[in-house]
C-alpha atoms as a PDB file:
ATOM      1  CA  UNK A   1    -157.241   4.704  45.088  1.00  0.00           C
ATOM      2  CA  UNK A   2    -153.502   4.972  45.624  1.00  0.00           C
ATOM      3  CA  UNK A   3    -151.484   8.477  45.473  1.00  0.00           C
ATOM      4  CA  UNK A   4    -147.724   8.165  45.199  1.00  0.00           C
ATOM      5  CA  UNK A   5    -145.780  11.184  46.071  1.00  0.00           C
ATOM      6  CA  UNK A   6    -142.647  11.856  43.212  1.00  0.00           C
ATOM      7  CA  UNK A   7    -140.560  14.142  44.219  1.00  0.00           C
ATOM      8  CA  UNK A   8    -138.684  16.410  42.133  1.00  0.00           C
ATOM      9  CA  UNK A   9    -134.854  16.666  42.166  1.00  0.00           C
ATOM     10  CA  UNK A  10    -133.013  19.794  41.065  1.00  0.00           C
ATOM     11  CA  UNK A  11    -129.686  19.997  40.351  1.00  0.00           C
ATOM     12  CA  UNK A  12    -127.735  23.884  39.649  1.00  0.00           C
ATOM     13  CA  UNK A  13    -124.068  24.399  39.101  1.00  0.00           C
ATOM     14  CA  UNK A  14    -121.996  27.259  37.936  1.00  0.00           C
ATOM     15  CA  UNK A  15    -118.548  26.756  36.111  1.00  0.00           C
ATOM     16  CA  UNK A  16    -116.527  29.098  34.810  1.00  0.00           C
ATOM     17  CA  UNK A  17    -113.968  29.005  31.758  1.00  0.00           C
ATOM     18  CA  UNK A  18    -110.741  30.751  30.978  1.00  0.00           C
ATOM     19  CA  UNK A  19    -110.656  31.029  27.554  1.00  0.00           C
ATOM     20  CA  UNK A  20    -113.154  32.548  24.660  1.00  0.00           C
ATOM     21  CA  UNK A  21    -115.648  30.205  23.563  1.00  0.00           C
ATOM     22  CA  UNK A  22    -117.072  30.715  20.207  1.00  0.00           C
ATOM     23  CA  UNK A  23    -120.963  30.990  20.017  1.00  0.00           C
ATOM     24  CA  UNK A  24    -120.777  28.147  17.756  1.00  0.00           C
ATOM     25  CA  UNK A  25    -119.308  25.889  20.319  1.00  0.00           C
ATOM     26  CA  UNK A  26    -121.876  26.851  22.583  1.00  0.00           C
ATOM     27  CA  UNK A  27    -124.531  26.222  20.329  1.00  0.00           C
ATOM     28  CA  UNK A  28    -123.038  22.961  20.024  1.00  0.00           C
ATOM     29  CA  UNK A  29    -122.673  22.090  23.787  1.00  0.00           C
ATOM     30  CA  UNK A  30    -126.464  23.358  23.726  1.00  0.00           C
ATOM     31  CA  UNK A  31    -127.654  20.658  21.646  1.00  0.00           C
ATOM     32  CA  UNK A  32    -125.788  18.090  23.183  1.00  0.00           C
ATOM     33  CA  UNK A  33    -126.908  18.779  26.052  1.00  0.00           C
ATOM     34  CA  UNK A  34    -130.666  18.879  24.707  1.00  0.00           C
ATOM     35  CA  UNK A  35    -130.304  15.135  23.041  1.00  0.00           C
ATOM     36  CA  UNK A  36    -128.620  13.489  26.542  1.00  0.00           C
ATOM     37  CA  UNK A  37    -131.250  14.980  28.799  1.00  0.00           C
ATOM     38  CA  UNK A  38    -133.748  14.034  26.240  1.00  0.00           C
ATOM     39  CA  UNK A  39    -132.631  10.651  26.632  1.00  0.00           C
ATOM     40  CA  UNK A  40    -132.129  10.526  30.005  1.00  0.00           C
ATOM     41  CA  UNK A  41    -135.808  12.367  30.840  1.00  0.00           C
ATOM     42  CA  UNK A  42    -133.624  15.220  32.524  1.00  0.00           C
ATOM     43  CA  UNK A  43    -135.136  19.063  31.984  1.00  0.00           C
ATOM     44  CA  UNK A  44    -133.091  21.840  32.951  1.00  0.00           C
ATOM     45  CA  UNK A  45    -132.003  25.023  31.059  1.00  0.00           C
ATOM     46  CA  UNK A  46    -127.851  26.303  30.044  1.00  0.00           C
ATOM     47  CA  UNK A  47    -127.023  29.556  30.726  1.00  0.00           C
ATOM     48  CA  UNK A  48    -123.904  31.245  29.445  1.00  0.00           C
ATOM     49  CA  UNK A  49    -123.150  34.888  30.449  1.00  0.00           C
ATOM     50  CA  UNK A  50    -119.765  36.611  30.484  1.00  0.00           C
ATOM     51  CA  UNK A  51    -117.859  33.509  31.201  1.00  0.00           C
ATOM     52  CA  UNK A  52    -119.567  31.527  33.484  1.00  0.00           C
ATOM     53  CA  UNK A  53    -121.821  28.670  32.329  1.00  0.00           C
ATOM     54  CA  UNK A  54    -125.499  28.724  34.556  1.00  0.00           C
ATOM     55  CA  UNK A  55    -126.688  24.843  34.720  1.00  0.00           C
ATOM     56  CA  UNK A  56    -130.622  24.518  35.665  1.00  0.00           C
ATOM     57  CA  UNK A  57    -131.753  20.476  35.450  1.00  0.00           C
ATOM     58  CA  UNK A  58    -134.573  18.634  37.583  1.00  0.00           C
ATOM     59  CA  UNK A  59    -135.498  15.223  37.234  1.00  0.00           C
END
């Protein structure tokens, strides 16, 4: 029997913007973001909170 060892990979970043964004174009980035990681097997979590966008993803 063979065991192979897969290590995960996480990835966080933290960006911040300068002007308002509406909740629908968050929404919108939110989805977007759900379809590409989808495809690309990607799992993660987008946080947004007074400004500052929280990005979560492991692979």
């Amino acid at each position: 029997m063979a065991l192979y060892y897969c290590g995960m990979i996480r990835l966080t970043y933290i960006s911040s913007f300068g002007n308002q964004i509406a909740a629908k174009d968050i929404r919108e980035i939110g989805l977007i973001s759900e379809k590409n990681n989808a495809r690309d097997g990607l799992t993660g979590v987008l946080l947004c909170f007074k400004g500052v966008f929280y990005h979560f993803s492991q692979v």
